[in-house]
C-alpha atoms as a PDB file:
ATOM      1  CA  UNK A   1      -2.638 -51.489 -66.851  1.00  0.00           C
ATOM      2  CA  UNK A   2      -2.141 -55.201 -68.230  1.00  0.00           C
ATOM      3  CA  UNK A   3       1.636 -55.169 -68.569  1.00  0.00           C
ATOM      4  CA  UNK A   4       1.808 -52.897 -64.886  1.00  0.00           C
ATOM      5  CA  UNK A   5      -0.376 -55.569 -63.062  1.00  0.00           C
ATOM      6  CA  UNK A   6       1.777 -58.335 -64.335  1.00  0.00           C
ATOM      7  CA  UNK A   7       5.271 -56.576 -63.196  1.00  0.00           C
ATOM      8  CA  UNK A   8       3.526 -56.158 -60.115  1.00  0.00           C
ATOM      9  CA  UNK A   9       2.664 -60.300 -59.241  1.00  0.00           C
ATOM     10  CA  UNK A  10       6.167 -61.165 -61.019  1.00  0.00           C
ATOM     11  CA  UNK A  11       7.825 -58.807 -58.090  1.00  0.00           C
ATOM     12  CA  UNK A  12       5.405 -60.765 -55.219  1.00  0.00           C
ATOM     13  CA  UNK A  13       6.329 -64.110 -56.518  1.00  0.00           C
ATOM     14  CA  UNK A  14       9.960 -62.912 -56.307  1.00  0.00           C
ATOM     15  CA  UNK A  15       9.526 -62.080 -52.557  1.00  0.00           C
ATOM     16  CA  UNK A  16       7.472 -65.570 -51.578  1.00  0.00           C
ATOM     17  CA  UNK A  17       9.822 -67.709 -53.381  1.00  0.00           C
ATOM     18  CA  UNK A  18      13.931 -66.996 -53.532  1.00  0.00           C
ATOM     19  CA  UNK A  19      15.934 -67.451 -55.829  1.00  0.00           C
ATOM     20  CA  UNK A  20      17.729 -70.985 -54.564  1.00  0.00           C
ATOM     21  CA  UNK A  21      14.177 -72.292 -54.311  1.00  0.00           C
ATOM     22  CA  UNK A  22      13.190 -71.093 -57.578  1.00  0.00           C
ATOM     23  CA  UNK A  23      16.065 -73.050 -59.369  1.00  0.00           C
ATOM     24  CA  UNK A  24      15.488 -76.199 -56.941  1.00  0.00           C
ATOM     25  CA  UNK A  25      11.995 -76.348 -58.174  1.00  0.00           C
ATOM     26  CA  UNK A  26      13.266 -75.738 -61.981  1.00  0.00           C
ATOM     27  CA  UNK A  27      14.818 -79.237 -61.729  1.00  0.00           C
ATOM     28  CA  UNK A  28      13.402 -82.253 -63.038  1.00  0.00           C
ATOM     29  CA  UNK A  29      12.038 -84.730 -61.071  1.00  0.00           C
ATOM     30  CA  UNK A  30      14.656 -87.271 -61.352  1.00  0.00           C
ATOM     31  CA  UNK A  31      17.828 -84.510 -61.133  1.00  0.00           C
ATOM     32  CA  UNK A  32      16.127 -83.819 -57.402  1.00  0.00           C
ATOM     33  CA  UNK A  33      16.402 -87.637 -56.687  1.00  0.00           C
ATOM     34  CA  UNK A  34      19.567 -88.045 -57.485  1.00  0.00           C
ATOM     35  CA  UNK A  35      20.935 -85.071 -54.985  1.00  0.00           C
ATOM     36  CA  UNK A  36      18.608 -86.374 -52.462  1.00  0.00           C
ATOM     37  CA  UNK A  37      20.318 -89.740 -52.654  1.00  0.00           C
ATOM     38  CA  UNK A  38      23.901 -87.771 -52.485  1.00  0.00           C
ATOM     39  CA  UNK A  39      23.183 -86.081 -49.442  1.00  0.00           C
ATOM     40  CA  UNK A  40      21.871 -89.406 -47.570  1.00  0.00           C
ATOM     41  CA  UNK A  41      24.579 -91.774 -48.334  1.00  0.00           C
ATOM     42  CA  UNK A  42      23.857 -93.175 -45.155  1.00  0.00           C
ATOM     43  CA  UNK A  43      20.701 -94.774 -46.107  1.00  0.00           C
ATOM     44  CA  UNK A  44      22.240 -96.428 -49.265  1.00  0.00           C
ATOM     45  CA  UNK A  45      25.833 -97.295 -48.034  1.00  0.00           C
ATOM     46  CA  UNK A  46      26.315-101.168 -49.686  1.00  0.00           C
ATOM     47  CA  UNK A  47      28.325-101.849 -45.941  1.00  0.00           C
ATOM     48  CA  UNK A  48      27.382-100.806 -42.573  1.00  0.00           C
ATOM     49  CA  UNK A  49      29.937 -99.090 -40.008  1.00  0.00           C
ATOM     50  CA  UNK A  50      31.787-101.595 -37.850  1.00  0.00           C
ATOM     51  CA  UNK A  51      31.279 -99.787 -34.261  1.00  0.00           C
ATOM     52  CA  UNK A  52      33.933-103.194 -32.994  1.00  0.00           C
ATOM     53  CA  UNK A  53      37.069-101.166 -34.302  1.00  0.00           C
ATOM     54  CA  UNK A  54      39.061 -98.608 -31.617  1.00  0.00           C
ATOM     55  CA  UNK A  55      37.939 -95.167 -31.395  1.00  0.00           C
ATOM     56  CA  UNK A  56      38.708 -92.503 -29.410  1.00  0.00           C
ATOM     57  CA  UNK A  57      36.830 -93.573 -26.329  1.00  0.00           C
ATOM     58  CA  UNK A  58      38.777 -96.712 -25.606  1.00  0.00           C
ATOM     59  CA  UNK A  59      40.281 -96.422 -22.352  1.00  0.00           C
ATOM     60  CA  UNK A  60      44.039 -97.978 -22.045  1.00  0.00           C
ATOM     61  CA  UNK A  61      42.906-101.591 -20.412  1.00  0.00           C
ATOM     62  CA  UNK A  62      40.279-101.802 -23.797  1.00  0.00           C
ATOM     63  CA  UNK A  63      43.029-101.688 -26.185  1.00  0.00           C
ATOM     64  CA  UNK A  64      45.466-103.938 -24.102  1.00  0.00           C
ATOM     65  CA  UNK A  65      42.359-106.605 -23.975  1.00  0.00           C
ATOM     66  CA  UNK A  66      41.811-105.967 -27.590  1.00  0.00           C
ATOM     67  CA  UNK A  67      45.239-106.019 -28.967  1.00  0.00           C
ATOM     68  CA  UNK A  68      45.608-109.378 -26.745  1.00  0.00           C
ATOM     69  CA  UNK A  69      42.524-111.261 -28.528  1.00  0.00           C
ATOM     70  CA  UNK A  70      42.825-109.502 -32.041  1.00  0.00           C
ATOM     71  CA  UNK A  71      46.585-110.264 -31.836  1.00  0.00           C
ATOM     72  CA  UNK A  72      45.083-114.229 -31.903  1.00  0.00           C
ATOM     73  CA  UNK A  73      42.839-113.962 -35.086  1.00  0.00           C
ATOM     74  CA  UNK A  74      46.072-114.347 -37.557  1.00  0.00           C
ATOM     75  CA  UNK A  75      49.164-116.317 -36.291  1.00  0.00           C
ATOM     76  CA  UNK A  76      52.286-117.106 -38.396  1.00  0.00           C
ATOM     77  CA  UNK A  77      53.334-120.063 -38.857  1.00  0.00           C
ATOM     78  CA  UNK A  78      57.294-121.530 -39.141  1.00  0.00           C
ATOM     79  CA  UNK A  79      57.407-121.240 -42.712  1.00  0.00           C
ATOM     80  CA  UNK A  80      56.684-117.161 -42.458  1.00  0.00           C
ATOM     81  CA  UNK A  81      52.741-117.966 -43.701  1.00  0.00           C
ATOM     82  CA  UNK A  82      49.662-116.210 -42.268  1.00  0.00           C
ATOM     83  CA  UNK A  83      46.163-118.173 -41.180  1.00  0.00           C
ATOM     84  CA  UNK A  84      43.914-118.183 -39.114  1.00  0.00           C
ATOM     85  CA  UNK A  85      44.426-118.006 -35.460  1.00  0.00           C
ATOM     86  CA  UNK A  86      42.164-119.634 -32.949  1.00  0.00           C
ATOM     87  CA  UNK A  87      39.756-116.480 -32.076  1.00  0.00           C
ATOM     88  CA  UNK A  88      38.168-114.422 -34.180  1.00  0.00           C
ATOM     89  CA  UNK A  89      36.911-111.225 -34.020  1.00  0.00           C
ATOM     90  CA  UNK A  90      33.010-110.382 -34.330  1.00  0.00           C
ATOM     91  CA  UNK A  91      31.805-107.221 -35.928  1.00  0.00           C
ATOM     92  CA  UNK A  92      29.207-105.178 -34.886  1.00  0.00           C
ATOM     93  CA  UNK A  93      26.988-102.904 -36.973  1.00  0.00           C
ATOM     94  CA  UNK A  94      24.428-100.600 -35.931  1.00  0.00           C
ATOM     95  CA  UNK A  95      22.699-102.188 -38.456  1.00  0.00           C
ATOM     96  CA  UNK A  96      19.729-101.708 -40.914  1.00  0.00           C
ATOM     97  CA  UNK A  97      17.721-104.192 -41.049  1.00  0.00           C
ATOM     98  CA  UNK A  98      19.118-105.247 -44.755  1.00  0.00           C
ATOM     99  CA  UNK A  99      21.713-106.506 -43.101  1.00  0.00           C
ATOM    100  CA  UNK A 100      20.046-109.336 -41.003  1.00  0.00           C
ATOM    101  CA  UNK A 101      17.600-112.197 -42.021  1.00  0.00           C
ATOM    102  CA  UNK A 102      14.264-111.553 -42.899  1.00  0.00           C
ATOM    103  CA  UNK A 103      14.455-107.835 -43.053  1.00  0.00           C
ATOM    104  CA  UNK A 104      14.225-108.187 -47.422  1.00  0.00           C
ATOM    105  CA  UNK A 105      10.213-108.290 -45.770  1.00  0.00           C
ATOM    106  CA  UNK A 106       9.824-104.841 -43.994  1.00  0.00           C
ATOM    107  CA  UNK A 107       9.681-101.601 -45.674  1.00  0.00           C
ATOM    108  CA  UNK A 108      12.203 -99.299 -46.329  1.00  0.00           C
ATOM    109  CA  UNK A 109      11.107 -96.775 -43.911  1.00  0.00           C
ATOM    110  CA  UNK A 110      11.793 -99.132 -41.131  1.00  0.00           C
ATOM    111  CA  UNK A 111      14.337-100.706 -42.168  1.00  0.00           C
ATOM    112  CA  UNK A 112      16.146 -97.351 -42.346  1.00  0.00           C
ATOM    113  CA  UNK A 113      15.385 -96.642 -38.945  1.00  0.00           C
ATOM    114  CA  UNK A 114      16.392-100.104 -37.054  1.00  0.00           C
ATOM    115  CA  UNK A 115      19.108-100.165 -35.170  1.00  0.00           C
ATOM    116  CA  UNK A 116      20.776-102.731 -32.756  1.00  0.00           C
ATOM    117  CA  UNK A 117      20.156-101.993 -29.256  1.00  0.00           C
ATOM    118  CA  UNK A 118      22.829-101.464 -27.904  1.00  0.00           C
ATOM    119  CA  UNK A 119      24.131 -99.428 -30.619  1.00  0.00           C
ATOM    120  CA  UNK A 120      21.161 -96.619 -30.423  1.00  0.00           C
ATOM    121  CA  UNK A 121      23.579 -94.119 -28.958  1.00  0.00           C
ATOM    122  CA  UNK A 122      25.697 -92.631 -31.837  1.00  0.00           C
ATOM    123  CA  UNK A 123      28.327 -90.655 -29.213  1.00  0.00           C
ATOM    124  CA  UNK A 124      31.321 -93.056 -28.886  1.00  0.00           C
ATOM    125  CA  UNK A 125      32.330 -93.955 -25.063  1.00  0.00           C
ATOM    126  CA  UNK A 126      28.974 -92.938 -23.689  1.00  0.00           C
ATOM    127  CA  UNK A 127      27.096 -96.115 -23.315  1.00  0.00           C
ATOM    128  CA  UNK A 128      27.854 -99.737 -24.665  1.00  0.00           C
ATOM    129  CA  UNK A 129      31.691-100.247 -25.904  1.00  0.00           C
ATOM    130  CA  UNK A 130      31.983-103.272 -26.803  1.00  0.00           C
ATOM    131  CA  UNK A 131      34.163-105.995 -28.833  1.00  0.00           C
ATOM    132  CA  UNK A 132      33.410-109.914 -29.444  1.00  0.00           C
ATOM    133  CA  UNK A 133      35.997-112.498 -30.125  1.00  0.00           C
ATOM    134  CA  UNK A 134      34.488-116.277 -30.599  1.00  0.00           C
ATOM    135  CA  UNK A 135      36.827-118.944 -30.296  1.00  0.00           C
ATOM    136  CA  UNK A 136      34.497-121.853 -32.345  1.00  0.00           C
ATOM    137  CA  UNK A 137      36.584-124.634 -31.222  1.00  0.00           C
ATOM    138  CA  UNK A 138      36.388-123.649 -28.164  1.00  0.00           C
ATOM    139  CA  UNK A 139      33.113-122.691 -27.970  1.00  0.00           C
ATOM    140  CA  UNK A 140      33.680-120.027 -26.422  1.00  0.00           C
ATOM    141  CA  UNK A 141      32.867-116.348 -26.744  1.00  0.00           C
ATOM    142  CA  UNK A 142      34.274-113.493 -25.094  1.00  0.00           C
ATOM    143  CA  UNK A 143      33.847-109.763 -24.732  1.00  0.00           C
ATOM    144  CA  UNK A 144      35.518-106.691 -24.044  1.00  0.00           C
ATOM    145  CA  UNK A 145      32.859-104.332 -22.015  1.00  0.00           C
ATOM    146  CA  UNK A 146      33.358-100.493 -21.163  1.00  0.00           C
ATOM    147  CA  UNK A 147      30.389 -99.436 -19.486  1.00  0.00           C
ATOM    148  CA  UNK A 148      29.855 -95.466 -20.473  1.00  0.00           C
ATOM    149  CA  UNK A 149      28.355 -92.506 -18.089  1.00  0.00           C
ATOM    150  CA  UNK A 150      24.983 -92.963 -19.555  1.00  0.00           C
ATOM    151  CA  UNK A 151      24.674 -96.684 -17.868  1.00  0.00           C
ATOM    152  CA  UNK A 152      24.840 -95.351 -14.450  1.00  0.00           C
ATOM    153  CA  UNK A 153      22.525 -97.149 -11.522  1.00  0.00           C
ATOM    154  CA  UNK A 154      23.940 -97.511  -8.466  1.00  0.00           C
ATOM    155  CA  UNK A 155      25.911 -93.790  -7.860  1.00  0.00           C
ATOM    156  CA  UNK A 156      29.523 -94.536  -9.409  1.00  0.00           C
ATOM    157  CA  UNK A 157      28.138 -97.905 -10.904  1.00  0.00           C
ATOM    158  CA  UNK A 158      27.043 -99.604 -13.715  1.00  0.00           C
ATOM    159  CA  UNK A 159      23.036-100.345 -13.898  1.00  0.00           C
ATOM    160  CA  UNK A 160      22.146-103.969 -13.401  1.00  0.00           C
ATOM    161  CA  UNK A 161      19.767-104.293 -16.128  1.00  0.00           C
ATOM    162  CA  UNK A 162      22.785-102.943 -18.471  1.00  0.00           C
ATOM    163  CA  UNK A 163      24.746-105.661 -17.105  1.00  0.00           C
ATOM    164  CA  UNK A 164      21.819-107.834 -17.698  1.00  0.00           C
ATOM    165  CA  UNK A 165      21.766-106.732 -21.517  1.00  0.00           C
ATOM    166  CA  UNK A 166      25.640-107.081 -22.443  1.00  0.00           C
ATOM    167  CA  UNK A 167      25.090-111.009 -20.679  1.00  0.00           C
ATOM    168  CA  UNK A 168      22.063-111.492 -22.962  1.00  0.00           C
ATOM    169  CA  UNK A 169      23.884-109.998 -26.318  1.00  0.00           C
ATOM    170  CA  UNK A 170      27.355-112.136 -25.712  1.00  0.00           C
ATOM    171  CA  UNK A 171      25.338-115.592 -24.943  1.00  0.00           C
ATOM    172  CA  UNK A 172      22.599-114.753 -27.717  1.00  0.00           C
ATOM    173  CA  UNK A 173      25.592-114.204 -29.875  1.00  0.00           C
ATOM    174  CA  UNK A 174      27.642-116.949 -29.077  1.00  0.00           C
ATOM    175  CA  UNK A 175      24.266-119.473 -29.375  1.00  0.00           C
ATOM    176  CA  UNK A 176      23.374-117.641 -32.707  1.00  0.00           C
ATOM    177  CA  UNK A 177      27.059-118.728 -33.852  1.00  0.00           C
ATOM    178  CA  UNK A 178      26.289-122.017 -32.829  1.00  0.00           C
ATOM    179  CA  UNK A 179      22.542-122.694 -33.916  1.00  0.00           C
ATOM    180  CA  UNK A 180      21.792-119.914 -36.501  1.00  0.00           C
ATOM    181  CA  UNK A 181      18.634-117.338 -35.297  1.00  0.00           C
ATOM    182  CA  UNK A 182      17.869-118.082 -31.608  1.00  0.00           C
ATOM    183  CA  UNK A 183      15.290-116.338 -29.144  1.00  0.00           C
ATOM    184  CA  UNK A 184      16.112-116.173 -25.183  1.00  0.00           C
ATOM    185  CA  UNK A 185      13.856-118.695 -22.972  1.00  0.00           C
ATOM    186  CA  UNK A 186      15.334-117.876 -19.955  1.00  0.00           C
ATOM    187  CA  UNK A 187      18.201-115.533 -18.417  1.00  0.00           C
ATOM    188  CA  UNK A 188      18.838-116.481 -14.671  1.00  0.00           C
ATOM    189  CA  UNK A 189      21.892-113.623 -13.389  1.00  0.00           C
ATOM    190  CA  UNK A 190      23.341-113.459  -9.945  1.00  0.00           C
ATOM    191  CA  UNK A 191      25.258-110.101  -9.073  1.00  0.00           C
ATOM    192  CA  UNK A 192      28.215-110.789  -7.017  1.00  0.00           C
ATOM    193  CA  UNK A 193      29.590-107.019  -6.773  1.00  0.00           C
ATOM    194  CA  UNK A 194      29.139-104.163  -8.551  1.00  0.00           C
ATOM    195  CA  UNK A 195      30.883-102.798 -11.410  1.00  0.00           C
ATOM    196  CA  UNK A 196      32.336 -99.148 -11.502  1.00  0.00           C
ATOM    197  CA  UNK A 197      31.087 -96.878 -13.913  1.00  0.00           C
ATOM    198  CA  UNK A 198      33.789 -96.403 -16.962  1.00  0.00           C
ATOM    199  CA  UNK A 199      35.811 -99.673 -15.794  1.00  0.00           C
ATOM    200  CA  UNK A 200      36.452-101.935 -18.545  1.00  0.00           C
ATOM    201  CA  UNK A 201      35.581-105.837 -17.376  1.00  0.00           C
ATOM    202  CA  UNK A 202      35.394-109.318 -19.502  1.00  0.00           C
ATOM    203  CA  UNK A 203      32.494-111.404 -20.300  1.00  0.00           C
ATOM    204  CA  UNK A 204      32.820-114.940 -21.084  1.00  0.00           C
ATOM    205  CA  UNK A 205      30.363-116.908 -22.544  1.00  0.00           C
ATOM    206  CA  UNK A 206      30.508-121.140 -22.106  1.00  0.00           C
ATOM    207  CA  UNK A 207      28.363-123.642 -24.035  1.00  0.00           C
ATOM    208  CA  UNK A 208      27.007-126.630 -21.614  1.00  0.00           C
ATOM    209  CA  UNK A 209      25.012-128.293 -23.772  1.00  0.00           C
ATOM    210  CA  UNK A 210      22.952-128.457 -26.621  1.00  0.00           C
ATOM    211  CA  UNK A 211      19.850-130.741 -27.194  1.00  0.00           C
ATOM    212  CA  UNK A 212      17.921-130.076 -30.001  1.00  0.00           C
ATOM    213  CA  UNK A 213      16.604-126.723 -30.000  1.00  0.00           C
ATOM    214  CA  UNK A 214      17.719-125.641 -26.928  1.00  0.00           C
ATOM    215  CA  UNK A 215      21.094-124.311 -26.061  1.00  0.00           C
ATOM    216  CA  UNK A 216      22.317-123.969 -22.285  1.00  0.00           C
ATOM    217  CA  UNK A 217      25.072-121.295 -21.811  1.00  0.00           C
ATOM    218  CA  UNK A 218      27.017-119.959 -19.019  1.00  0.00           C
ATOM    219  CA  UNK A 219      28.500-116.829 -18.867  1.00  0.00           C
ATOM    220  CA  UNK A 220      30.757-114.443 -16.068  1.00  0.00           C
ATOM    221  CA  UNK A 221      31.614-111.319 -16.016  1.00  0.00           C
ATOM    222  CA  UNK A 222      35.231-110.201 -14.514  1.00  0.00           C
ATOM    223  CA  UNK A 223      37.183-107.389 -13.965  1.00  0.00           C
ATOM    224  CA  UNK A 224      39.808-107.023 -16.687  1.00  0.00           C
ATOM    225  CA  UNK A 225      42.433-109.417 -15.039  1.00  0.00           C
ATOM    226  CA  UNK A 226      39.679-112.124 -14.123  1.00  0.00           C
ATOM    227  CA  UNK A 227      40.690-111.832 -10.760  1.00  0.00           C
ATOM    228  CA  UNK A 228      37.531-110.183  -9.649  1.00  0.00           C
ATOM    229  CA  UNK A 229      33.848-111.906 -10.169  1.00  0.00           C
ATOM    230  CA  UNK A 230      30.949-109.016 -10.627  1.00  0.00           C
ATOM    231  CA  UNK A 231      28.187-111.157 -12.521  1.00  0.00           C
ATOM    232  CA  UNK A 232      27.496-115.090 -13.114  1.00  0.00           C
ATOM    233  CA  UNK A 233      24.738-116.216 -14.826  1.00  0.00           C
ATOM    234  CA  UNK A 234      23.147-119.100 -17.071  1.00  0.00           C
ATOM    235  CA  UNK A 235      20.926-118.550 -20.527  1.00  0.00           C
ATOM    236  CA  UNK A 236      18.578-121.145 -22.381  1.00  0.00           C
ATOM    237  CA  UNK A 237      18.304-120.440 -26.031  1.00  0.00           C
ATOM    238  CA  UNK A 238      15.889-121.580 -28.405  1.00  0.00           C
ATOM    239  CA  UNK A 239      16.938-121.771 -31.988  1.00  0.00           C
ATOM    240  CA  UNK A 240      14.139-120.729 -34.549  1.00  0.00           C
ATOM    241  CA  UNK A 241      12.846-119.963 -37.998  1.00  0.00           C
ATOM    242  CA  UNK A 242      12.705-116.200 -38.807  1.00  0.00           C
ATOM    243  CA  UNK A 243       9.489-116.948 -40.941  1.00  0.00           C
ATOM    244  CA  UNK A 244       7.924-117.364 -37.475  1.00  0.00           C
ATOM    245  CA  UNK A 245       8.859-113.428 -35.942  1.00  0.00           C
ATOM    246  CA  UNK A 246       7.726-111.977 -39.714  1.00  0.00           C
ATOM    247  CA  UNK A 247       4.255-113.910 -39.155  1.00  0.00           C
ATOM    248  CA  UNK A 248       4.941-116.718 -41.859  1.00  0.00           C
ATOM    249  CA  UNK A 249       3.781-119.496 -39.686  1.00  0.00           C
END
């Protein structure tokens, strides 16, 4: 009765629990952390994707506008040498947030999670695609914009407020070259005509001045041969201590 009763719970636990789950729960503890950190390698890659590089999505005037500026990051010289050119080119992660300052103090959980703004769309093409090249002495910034179907406003056109966020990312950029970790005071745009949906167009971001902590830039936005003018407008930076946004004082 014993041995029959026994057969009988072995055969239920057989039909609750199969076989692959079975040996997955045979494992010791640390042999199921180990596959659990294979099959994320996302979450522990030691370098982030650059989403700055060509991909499928670029339309033809993108690469010609990116060839043109990358083509300026390396010259050679008489003697047959390489160096540095005058631009160089900026890459951009969708980054963790062990990648930027201050984010050694938030948790692993978010950090995981963070990502750049306008980076939070994973399909190529469909939103922001976008290059920066700086040109330090300059001071200059510029970037390569191709506005995807997702930042439609205006039927046919790009949103305003998307136009408003690629000014704010070039000239917080450019100031954060220039100052270190900087917060926007003040973003004053003027739209002068709107931009199609899918067209590729140039933003170029000026320095002014810079007193102190504050850093006045200027910044247009073009179609791809600067002969058109869609969007003018002028940002105030303040430079800052990250302590200060992690609630250090």
């Amino acid at each position: 009765m014993a041995r029959s009763l026994g057969r009988l719970l072995k055969g239920f636990r057989s039909l609750i629990s199969p076989p692959a789950m079975r040996t997955q729960l045979s494992y010791p503890t640390a042999c199921v952390s180990v596959r659990t950190m294979v099959a994320l390698p996302s979450l522990f890659s030691s370098k982030p994707r650059d989403f700055s590089l060509p991909n499928s999505s670029w339309g033809s005037e993108m690469m010609r506008l990116y060839e043109h500026y990358n083509s300026q990051c390396e010259v050679e010289t008489e003697g047959g040498e390489t160096q540095r050119g005058p631009w160089q080119r900026l890459p951009s992660y969708n980054r963790s947030l062990k990648y930027a300052t201050g984010g050694v103090y938030l948790s692993k959980v978010i950090q995981s999670k963070a990502r750049l703004f306008t980076r939070n769309i994973r399909e190529s093409g469909a939103a922001f695609e976008y290059v920066l090249f700086v040109n330090k002495e300059e001071q200059r910034c510029v970037c390569i914009f191709q506005a995807g179907h997702l930042l439609e406003g205006p039927p046919g056109h790009v949103h305003g407020g998307a136009i408003a966020t690629m000014i704010d990312t070039v000239t917080g950029t450019h100031a954060t070259i220039l100052s270190g970790p900087v917060m926007t005071a003040n973003l004053n745009v003027n739209y002068r005509s709107p931009i199609p949906l899918g067209s590729t167009v140039l933003i170029e971001s000026t320095l002014d001045t810079q007193e102190g902590r504050k850093i006045f830039i200027s910044c247009k936005v073009t179609s791809n041969n600067g002969s058109k003018l869609h969007t003018e407008a002028t940002a105030l930076f303040l430079s800052i201590n990250v302590s200060h946004l992690l609630g250090g004082g």
